[in-house]
PDB file of N, CA and C in Angstrom:
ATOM      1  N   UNK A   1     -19.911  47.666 125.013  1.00  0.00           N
ATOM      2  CA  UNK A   1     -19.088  47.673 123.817  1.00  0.00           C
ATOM      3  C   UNK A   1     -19.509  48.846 122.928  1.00  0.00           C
ATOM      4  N   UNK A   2     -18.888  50.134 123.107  1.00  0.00           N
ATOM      5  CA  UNK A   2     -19.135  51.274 122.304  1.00  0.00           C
ATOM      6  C   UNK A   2     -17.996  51.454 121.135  1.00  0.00           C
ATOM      7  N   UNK A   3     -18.417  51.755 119.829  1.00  0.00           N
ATOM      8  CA  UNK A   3     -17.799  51.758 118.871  1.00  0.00           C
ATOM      9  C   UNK A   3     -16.736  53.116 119.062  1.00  0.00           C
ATOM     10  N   UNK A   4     -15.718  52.939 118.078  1.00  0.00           N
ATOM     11  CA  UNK A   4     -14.597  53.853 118.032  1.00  0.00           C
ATOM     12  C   UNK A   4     -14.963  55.687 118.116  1.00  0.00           C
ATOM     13  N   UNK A   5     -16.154  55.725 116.910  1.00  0.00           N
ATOM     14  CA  UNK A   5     -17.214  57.045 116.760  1.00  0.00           C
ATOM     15  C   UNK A   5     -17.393  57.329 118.008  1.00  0.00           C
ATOM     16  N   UNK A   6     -18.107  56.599 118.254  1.00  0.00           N
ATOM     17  CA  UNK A   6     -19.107  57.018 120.249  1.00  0.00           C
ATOM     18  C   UNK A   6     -17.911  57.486 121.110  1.00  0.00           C
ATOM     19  N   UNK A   7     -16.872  56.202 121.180  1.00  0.00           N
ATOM     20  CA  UNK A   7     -15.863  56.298 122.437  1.00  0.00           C
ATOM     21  C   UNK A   7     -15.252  58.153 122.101  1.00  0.00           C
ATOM     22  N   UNK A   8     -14.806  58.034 120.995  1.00  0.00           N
ATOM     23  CA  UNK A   8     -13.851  59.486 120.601  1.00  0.00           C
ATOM     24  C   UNK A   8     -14.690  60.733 120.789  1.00  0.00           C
ATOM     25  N   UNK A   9     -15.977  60.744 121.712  1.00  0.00           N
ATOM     26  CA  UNK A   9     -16.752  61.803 121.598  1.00  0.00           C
ATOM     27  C   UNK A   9     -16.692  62.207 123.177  1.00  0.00           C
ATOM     28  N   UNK A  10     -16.105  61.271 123.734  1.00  0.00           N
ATOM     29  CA  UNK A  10     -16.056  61.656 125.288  1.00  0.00           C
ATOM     30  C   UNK A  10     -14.499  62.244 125.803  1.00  0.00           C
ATOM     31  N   UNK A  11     -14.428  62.735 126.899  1.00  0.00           N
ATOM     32  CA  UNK A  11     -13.574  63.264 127.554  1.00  0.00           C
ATOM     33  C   UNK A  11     -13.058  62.032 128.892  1.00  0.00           C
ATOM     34  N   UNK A  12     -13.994  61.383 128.856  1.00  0.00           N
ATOM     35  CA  UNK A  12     -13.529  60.861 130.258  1.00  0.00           C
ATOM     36  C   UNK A  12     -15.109  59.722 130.309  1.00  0.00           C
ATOM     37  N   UNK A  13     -14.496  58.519 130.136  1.00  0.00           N
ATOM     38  CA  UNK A  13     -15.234  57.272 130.102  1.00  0.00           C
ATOM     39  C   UNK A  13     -14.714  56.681 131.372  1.00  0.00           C
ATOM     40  N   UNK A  14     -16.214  56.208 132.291  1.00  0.00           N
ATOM     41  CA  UNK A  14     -16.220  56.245 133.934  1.00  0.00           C
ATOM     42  C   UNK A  14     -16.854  54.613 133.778  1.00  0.00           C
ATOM     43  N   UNK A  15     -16.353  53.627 134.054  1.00  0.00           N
ATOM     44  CA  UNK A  15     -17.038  52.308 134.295  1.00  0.00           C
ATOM     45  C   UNK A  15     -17.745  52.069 135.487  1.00  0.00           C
ATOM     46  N   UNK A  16     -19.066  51.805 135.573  1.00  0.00           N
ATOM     47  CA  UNK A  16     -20.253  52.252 136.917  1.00  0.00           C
ATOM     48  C   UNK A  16     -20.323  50.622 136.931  1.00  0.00           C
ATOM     49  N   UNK A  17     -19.735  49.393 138.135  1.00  0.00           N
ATOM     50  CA  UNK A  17     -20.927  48.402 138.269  1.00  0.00           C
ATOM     51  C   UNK A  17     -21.846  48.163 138.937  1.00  0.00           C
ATOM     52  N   UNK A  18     -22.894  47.575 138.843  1.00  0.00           N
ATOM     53  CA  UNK A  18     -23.964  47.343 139.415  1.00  0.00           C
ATOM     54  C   UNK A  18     -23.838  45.993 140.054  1.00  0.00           C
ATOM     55  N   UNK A  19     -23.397  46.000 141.024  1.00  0.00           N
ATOM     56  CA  UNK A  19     -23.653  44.682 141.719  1.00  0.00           C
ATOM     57  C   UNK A  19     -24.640  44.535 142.345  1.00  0.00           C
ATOM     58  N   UNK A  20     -25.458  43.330 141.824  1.00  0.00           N
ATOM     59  CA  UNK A  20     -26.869  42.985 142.349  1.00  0.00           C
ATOM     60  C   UNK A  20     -26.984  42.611 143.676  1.00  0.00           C
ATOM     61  N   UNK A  21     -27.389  43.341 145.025  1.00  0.00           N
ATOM     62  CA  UNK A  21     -27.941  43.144 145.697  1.00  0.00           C
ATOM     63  C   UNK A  21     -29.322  43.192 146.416  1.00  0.00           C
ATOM     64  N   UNK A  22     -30.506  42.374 146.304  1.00  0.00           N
ATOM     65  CA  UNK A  22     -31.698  42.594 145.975  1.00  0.00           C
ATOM     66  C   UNK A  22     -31.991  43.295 147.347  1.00  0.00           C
ATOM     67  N   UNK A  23     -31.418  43.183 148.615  1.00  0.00           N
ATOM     68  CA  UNK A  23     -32.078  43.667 149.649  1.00  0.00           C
ATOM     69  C   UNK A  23     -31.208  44.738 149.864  1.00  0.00           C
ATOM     70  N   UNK A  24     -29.960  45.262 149.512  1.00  0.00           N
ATOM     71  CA  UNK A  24     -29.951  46.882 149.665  1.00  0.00           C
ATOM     72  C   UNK A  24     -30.778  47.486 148.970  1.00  0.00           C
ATOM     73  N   UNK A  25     -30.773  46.784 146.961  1.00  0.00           N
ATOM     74  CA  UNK A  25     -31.558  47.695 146.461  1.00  0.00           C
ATOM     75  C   UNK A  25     -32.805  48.100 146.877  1.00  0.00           C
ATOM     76  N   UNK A  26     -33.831  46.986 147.419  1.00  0.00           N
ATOM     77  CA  UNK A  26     -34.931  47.079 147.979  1.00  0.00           C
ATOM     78  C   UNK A  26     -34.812  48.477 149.076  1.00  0.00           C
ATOM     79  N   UNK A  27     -33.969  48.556 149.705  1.00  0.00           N
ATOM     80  CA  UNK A  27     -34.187  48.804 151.089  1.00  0.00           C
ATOM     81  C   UNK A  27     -33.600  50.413 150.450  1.00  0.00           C
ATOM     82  N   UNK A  28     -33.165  50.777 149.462  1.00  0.00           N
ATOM     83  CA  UNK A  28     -32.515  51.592 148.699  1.00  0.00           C
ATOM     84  C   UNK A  28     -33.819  52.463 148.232  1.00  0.00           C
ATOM     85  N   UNK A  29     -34.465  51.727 147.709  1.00  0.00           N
ATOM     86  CA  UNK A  29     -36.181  52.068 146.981  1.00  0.00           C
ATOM     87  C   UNK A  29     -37.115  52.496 147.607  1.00  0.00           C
ATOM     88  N   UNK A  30     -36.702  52.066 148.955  1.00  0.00           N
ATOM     89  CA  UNK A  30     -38.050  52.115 150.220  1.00  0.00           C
ATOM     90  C   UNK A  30     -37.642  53.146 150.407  1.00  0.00           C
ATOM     91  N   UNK A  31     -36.216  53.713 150.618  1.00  0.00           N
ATOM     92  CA  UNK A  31     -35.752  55.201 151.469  1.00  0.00           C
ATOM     93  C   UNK A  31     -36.070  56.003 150.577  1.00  0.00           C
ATOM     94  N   UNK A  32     -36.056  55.840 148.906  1.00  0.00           N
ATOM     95  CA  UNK A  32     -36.121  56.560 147.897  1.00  0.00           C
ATOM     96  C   UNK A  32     -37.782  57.089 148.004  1.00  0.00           C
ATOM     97  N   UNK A  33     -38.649  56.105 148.251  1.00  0.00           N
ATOM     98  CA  UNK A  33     -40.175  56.709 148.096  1.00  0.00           C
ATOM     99  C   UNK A  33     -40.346  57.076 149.425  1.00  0.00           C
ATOM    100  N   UNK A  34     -39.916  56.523 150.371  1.00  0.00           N
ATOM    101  CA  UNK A  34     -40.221  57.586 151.951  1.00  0.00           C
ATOM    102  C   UNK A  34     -39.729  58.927 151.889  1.00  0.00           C
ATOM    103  N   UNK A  35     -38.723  59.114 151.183  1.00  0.00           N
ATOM    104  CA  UNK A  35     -38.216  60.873 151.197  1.00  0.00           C
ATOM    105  C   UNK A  35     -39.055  61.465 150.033  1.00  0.00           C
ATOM    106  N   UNK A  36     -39.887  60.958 148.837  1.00  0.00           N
ATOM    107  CA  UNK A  36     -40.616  61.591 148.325  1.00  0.00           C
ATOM    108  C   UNK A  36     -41.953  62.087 149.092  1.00  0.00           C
ATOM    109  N   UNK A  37     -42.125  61.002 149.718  1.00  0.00           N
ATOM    110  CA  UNK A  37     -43.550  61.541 150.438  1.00  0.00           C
ATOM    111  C   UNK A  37     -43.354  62.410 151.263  1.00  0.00           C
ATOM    112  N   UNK A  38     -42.360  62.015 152.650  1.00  0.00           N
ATOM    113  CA  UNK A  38     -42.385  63.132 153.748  1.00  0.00           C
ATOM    114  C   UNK A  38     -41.939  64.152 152.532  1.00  0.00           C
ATOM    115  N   UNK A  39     -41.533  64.650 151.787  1.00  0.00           N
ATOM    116  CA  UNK A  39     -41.515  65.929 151.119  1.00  0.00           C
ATOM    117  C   UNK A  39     -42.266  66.210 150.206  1.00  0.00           C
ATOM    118  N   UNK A  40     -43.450  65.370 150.136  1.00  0.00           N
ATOM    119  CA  UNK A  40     -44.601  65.945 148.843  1.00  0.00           C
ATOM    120  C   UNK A  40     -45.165  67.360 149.664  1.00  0.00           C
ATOM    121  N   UNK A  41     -45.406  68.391 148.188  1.00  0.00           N
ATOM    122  CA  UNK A  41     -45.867  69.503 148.659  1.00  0.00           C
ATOM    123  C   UNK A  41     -46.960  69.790 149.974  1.00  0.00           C
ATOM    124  N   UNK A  42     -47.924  68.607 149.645  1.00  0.00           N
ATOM    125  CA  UNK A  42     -48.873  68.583 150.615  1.00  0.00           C
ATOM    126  C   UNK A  42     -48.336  69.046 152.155  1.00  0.00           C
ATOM    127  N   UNK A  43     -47.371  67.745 152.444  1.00  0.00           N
ATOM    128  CA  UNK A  43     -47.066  67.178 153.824  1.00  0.00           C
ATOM    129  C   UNK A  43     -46.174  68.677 154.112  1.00  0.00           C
ATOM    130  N   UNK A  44     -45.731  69.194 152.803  1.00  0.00           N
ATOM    131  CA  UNK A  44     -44.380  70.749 153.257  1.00  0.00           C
ATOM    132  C   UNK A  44     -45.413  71.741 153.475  1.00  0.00           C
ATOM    133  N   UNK A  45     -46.367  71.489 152.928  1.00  0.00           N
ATOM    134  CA  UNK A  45     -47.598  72.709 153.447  1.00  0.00           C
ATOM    135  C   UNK A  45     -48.066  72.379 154.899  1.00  0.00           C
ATOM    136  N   UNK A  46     -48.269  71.685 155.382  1.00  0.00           N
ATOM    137  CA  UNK A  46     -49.063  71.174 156.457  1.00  0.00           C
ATOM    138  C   UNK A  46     -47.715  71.441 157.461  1.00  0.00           C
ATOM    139  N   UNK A  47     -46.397  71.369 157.088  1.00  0.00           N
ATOM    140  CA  UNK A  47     -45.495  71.224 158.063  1.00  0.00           C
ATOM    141  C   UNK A  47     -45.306  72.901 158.649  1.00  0.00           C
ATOM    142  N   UNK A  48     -45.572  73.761 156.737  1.00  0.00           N
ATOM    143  CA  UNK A  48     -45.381  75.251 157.049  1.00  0.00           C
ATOM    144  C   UNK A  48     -46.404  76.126 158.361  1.00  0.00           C
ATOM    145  N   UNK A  49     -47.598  75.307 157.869  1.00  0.00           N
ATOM    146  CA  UNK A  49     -48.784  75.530 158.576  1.00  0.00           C
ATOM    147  C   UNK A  49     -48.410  75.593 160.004  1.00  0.00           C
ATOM    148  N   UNK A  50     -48.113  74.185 160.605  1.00  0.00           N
ATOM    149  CA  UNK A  50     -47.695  73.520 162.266  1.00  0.00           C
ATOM    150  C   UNK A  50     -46.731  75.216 162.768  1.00  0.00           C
ATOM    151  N   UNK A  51     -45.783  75.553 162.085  1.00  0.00           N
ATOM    152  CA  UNK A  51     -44.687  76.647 161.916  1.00  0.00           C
ATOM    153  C   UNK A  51     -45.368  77.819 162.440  1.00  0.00           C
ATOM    154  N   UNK A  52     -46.630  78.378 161.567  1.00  0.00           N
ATOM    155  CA  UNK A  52     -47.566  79.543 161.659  1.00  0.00           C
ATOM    156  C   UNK A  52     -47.454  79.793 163.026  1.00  0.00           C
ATOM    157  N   UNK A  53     -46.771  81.005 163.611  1.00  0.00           N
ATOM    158  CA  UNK A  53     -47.244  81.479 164.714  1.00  0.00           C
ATOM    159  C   UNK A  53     -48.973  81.837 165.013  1.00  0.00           C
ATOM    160  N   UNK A  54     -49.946  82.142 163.916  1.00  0.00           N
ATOM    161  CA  UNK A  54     -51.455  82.827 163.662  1.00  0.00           C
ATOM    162  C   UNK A  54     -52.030  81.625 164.049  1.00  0.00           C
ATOM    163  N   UNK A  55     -51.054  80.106 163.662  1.00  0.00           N
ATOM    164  CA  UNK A  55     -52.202  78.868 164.051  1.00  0.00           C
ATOM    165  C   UNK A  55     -52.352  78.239 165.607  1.00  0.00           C
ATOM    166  N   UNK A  56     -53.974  78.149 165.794  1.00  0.00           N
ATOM    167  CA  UNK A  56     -53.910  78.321 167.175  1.00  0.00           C
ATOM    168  C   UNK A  56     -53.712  76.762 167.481  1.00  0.00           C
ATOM    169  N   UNK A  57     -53.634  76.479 168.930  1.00  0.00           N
ATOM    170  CA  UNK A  57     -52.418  75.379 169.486  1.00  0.00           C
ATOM    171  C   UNK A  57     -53.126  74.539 169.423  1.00  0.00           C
ATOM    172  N   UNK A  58     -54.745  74.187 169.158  1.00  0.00           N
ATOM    173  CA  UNK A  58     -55.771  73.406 168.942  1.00  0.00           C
ATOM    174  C   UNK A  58     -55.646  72.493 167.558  1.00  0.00           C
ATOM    175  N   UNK A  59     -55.383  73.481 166.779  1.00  0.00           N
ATOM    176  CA  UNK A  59     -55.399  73.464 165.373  1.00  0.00           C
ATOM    177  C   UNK A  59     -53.667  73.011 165.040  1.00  0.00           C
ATOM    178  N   UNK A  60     -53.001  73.268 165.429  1.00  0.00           N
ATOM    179  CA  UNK A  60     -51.492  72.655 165.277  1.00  0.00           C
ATOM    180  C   UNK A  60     -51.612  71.298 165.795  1.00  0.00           C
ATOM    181  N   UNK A  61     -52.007  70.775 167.142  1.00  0.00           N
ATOM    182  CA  UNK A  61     -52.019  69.708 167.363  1.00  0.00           C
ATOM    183  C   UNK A  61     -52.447  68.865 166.361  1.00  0.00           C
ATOM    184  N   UNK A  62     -53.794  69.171 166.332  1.00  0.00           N
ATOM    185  CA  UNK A  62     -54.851  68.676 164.731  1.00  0.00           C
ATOM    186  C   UNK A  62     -53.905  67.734 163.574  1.00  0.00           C
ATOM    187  N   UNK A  63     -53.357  69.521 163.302  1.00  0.00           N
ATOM    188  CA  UNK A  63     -52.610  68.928 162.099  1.00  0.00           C
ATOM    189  C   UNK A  63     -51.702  68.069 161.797  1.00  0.00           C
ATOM    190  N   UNK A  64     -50.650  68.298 163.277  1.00  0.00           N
ATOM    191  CA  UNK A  64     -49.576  67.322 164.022  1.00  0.00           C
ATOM    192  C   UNK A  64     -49.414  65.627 163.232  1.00  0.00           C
ATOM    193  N   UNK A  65     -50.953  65.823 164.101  1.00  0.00           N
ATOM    194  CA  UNK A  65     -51.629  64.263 164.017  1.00  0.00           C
ATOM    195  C   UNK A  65     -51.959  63.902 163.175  1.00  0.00           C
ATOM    196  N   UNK A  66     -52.690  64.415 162.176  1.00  0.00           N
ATOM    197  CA  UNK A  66     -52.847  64.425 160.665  1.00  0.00           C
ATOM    198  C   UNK A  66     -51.734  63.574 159.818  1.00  0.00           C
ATOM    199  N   UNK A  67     -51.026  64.747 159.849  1.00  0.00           N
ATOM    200  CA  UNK A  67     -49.795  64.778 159.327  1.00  0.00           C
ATOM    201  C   UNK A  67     -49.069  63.196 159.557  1.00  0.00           C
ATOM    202  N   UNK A  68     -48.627  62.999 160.974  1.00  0.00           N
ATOM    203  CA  UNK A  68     -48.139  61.995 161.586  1.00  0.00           C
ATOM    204  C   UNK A  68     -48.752  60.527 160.983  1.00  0.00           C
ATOM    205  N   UNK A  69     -50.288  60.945 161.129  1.00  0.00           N
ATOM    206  CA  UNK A  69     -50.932  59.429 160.910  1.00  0.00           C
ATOM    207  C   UNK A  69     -50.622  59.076 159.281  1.00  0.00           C
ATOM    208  N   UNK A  70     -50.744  60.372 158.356  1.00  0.00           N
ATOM    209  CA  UNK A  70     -50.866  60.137 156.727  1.00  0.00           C
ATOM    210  C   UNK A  70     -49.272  59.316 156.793  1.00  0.00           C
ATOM    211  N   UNK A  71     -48.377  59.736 157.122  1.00  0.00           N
ATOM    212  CA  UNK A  71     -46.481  59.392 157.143  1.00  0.00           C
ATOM    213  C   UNK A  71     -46.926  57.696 157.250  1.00  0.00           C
ATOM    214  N   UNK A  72     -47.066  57.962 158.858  1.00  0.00           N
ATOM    215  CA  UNK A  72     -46.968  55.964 159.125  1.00  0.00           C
ATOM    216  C   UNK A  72     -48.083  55.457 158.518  1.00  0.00           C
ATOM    217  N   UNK A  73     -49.047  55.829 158.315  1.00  0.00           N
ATOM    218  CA  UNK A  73     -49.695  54.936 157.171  1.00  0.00           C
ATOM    219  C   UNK A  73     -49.498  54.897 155.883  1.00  0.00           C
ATOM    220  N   UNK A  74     -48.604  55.291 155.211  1.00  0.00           N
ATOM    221  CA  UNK A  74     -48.491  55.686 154.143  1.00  0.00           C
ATOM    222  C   UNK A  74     -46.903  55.372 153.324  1.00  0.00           C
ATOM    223  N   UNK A  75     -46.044  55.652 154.385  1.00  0.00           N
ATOM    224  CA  UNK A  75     -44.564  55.327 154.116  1.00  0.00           C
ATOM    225  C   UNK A  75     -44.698  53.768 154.067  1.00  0.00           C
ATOM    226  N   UNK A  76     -43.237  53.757 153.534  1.00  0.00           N
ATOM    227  CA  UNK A  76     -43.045  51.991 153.814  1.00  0.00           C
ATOM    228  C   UNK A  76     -41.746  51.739 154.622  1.00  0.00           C
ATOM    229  N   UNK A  77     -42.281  50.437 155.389  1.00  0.00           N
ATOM    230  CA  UNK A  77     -41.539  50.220 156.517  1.00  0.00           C
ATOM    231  C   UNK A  77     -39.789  50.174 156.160  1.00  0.00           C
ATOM    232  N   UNK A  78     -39.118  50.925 156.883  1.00  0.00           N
ATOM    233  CA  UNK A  78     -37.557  51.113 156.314  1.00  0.00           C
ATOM    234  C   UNK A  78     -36.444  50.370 157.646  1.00  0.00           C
ATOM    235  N   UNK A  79     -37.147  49.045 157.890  1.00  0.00           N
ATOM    236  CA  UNK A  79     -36.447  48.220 158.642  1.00  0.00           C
ATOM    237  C   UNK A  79     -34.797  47.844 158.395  1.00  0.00           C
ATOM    238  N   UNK A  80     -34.527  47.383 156.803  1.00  0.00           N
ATOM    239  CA  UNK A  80     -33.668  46.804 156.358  1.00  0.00           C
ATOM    240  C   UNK A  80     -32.510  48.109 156.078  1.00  0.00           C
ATOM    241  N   UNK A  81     -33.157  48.872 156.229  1.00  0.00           N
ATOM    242  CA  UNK A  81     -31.882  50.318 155.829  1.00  0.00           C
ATOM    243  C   UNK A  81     -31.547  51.425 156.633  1.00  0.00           C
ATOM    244  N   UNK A  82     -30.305  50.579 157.929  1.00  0.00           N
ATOM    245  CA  UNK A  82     -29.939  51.850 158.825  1.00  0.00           C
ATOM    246  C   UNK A  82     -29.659  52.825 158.453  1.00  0.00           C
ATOM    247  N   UNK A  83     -30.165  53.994 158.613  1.00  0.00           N
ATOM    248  CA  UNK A  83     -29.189  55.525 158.439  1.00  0.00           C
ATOM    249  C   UNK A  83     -28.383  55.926 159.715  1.00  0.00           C
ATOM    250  N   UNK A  84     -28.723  55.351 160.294  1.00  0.00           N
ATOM    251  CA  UNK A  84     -27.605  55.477 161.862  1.00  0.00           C
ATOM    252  C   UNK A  84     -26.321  54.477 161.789  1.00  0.00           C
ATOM    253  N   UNK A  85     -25.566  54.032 160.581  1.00  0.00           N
ATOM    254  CA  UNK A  85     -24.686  53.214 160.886  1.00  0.00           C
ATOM    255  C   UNK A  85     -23.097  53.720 161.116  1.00  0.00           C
ATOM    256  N   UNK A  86     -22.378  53.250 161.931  1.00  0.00           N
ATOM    257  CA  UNK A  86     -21.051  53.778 162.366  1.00  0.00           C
ATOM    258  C   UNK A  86     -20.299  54.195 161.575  1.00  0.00           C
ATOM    259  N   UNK A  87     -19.929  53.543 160.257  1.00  0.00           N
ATOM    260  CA  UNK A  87     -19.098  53.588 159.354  1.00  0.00           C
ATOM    261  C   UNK A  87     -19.322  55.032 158.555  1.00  0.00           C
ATOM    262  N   UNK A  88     -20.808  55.496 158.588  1.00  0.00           N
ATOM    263  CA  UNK A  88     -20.772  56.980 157.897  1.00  0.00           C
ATOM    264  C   UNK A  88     -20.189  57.941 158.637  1.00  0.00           C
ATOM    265  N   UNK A  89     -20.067  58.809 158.032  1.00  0.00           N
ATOM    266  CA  UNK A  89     -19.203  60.487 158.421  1.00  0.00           C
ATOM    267  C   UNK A  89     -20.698  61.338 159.172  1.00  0.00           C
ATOM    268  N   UNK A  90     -20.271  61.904 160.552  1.00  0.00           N
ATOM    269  CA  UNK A  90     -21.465  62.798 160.827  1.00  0.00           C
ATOM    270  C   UNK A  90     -21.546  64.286 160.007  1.00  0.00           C
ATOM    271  N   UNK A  91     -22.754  64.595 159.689  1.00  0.00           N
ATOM    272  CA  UNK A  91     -23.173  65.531 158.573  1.00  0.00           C
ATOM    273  C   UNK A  91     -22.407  66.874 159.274  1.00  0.00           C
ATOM    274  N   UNK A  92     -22.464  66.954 160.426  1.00  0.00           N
ATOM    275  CA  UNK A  92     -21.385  68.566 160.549  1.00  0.00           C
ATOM    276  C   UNK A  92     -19.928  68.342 160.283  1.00  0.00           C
ATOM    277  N   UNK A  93     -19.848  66.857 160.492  1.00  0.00           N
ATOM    278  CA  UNK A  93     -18.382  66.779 160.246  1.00  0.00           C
ATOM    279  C   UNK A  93     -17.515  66.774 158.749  1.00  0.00           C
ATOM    280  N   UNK A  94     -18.700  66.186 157.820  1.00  0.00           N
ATOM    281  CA  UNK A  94     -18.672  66.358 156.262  1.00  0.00           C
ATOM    282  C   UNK A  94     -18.753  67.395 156.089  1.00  0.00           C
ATOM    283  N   UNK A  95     -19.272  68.474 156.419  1.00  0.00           N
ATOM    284  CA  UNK A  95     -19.518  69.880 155.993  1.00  0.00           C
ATOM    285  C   UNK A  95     -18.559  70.952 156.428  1.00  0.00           C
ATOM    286  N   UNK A  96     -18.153  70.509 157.840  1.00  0.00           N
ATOM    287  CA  UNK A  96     -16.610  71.407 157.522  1.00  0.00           C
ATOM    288  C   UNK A  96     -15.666  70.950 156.836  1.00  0.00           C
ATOM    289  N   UNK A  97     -15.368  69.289 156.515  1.00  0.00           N
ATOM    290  CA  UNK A  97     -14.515  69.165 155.847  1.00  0.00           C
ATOM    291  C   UNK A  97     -14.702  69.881 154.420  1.00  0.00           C
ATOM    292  N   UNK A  98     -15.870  69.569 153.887  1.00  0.00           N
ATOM    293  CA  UNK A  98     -16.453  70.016 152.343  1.00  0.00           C
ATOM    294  C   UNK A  98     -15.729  72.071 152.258  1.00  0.00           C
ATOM    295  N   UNK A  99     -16.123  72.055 153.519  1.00  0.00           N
ATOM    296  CA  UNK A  99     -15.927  73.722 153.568  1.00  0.00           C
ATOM    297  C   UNK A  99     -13.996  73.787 153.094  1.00  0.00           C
ATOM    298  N   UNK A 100     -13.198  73.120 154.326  1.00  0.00           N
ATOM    299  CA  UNK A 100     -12.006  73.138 154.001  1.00  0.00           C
ATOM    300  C   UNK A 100     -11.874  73.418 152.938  1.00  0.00           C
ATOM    301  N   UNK A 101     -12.266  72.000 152.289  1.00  0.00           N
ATOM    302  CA  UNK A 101     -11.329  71.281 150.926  1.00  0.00           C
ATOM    303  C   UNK A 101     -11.691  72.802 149.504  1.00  0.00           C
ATOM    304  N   UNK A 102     -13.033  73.201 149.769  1.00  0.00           N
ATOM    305  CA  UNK A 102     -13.344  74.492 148.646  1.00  0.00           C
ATOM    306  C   UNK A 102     -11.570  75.504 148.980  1.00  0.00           C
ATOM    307  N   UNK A 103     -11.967  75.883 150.037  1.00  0.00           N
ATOM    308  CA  UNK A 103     -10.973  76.551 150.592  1.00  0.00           C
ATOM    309  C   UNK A 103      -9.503  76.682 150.501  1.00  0.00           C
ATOM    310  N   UNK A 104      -9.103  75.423 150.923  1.00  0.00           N
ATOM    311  CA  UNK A 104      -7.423  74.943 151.064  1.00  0.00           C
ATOM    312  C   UNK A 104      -7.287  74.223 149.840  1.00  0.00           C
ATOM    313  N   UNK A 105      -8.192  73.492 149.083  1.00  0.00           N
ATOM    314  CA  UNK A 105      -6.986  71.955 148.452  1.00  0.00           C
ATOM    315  C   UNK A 105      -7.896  72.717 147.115  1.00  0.00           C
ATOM    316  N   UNK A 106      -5.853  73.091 146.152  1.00  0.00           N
ATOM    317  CA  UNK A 106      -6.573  73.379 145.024  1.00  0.00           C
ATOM    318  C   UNK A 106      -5.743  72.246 144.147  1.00  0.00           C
ATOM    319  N   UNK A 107      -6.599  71.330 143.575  1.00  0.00           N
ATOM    320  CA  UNK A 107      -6.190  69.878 143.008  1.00  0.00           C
ATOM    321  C   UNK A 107      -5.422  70.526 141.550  1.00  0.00           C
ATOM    322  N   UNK A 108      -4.812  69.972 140.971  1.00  0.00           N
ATOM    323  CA  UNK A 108      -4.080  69.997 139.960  1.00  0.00           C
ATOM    324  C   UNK A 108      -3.476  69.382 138.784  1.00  0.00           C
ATOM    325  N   UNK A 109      -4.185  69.017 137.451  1.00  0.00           N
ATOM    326  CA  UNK A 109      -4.439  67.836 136.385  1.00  0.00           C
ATOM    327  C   UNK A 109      -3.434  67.808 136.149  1.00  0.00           C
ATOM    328  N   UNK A 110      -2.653  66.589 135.893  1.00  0.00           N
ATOM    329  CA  UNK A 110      -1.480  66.453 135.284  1.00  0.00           C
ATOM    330  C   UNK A 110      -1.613  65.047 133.754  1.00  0.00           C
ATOM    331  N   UNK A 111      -0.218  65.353 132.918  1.00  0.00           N
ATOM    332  CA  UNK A 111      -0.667  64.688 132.381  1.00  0.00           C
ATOM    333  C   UNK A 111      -0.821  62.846 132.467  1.00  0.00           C
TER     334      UNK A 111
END
């Protein structure tokens, strides 16, 4: 319930609901802190490292494993939240469409 002042300051008032579901959100949270970690600087250094042509194949393995063991010990288990499910769009296939639509579809406000 936003007053007349507030409302008249926007361009375009968007109603967001939140329907409570405790085990997507959960399973929502888990994917949210597993993609922080596999991408904390650390783990992107160690990955740049594995990359190094200079690092010798002793020392890549090493790190491999390192690396590998810190993830599964460390992530949390992401049982409840397929990313392989049918109903999504495959990512090359979103991306030419995305490409199209810049391209071909020029949308047009009416009143």
């Amino acid at each position: 319930d936003l007053t007349d002042p507030i409302l008249s300051r926007f361009d375009l008032l968007a109603v967001v609901r939140d329907e409570v579901d405790e085990e997507y959100d959960d399973a929502l949270a888990t994917f949210v802190i597993n993609s922080h970690m596999k991408n904390h600087p650390s783990v992107m250094r160690d990955l740049n490292v594995i990359e190094d042509e200079f690092v010798s194949e002793e020392d890549r393995q090493k790190l491999v494993q390192e690396t590998t063991e810190y993830l599964s010990n460390n992530c949390l288990p992401a049982s409840k939240f397929s990313q392989h499910r049918e109903d999504l769009i495959p990512q090359d296939l979103l991306k030419k469409y995305l490409i199209y639509a810049k391209r071909f579809v020029k949308p047009k406000l009416s009143q």
